[in-house]
C-alpha atoms as a PDB file:
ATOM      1  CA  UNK A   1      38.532 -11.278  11.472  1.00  0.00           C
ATOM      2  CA  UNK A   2      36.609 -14.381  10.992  1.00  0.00           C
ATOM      3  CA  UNK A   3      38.876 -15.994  13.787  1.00  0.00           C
ATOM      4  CA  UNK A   4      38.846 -13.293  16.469  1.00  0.00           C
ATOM      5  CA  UNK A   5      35.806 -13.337  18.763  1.00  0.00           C
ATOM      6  CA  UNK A   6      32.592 -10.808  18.577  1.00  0.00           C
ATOM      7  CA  UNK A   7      32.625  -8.496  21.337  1.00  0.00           C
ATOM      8  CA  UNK A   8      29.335  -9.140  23.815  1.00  0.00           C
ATOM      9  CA  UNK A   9      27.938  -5.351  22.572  1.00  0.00           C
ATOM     10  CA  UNK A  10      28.716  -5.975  18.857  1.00  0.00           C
ATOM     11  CA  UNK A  11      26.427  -7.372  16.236  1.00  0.00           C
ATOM     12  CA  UNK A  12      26.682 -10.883  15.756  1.00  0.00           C
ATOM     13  CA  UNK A  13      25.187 -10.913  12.887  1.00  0.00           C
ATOM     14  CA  UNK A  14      27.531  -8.897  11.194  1.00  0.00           C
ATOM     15  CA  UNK A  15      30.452 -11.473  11.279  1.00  0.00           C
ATOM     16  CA  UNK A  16      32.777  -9.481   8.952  1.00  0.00           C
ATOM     17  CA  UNK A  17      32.494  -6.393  10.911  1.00  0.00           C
ATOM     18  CA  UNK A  18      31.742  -4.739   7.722  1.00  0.00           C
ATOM     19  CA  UNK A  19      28.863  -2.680   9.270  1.00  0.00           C
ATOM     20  CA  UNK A  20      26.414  -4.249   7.387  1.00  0.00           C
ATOM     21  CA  UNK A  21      24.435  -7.585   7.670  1.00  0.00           C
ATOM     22  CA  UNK A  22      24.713  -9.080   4.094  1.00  0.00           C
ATOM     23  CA  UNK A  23      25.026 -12.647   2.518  1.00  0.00           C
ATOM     24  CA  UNK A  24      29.080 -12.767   3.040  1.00  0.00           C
ATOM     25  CA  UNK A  25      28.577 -12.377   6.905  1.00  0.00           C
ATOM     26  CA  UNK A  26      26.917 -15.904   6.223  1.00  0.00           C
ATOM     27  CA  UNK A  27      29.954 -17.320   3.899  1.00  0.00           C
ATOM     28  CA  UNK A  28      32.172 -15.990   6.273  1.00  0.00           C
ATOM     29  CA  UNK A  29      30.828 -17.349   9.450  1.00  0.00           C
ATOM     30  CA  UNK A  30      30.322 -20.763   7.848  1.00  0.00           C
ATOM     31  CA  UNK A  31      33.565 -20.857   6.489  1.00  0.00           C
ATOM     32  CA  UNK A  32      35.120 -20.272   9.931  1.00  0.00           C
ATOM     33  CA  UNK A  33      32.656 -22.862  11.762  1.00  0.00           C
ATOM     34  CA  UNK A  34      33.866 -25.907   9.491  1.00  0.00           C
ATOM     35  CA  UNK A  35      37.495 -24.422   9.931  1.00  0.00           C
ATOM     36  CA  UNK A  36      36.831 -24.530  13.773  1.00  0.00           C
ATOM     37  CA  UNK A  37      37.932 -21.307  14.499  1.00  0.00           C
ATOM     38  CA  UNK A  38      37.390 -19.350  17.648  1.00  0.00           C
ATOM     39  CA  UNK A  39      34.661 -16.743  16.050  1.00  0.00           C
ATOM     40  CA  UNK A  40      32.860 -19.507  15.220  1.00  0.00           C
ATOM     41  CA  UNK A  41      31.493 -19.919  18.920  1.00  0.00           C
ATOM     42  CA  UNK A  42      28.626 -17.388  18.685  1.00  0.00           C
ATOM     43  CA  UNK A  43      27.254 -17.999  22.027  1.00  0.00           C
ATOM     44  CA  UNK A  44      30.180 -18.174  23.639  1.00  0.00           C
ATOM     45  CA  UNK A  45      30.371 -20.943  25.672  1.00  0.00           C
ATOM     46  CA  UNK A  46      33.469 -22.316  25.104  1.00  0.00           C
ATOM     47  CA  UNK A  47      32.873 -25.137  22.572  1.00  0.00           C
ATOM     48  CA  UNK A  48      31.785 -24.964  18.550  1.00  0.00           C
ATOM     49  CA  UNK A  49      28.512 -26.971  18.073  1.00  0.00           C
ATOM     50  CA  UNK A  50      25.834 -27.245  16.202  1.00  0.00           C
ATOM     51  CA  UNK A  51      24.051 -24.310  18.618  1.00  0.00           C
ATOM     52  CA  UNK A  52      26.245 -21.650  17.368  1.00  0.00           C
ATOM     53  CA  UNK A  53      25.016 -21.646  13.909  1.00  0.00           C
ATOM     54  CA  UNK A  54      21.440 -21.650  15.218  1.00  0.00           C
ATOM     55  CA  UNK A  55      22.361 -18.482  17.044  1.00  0.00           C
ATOM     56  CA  UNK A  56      24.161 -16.964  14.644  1.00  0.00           C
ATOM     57  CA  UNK A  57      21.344 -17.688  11.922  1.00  0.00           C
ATOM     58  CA  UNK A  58      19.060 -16.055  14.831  1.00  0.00           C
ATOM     59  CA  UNK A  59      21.079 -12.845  14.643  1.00  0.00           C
ATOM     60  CA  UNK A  60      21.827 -12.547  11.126  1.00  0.00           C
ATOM     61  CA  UNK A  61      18.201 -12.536  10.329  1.00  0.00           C
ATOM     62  CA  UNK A  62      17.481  -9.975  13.044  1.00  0.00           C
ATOM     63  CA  UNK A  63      19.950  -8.179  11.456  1.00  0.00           C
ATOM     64  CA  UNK A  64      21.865  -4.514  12.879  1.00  0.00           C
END
């Protein structure tokens, strides 16, 4: 799951999808950032950088 995009209405912070915002949403996105796959770009605009894990970390505090 950790390579398949987030749908725009879904919660970002909840990477794994598991319905729940926890410290493996966290593992999980990081893990797919430094693998470079597509999940990985949070913000969706086309590229992996340094911004998506600023906006992930933005919406995994926030939390669900």
């Amino acid at each position: 799951i950790a390579g398949v995009p987030v749908p725009a209405d879904a919660c970002r912070g909840d990477f794994n999808a598991s319905g729940d915002t926890t410290v493996q949403d966290l593992f999980d996105f990081l893990a797919a950032y430094f693998s470079g796959l597509p999940g990985a770009d949070v913000n969706t605009d086309g590229r992996i950088s340094v911004q998506d894990i600023f906006d992930f970390l933005a919406s995994w505090f926030h939390g669900c």
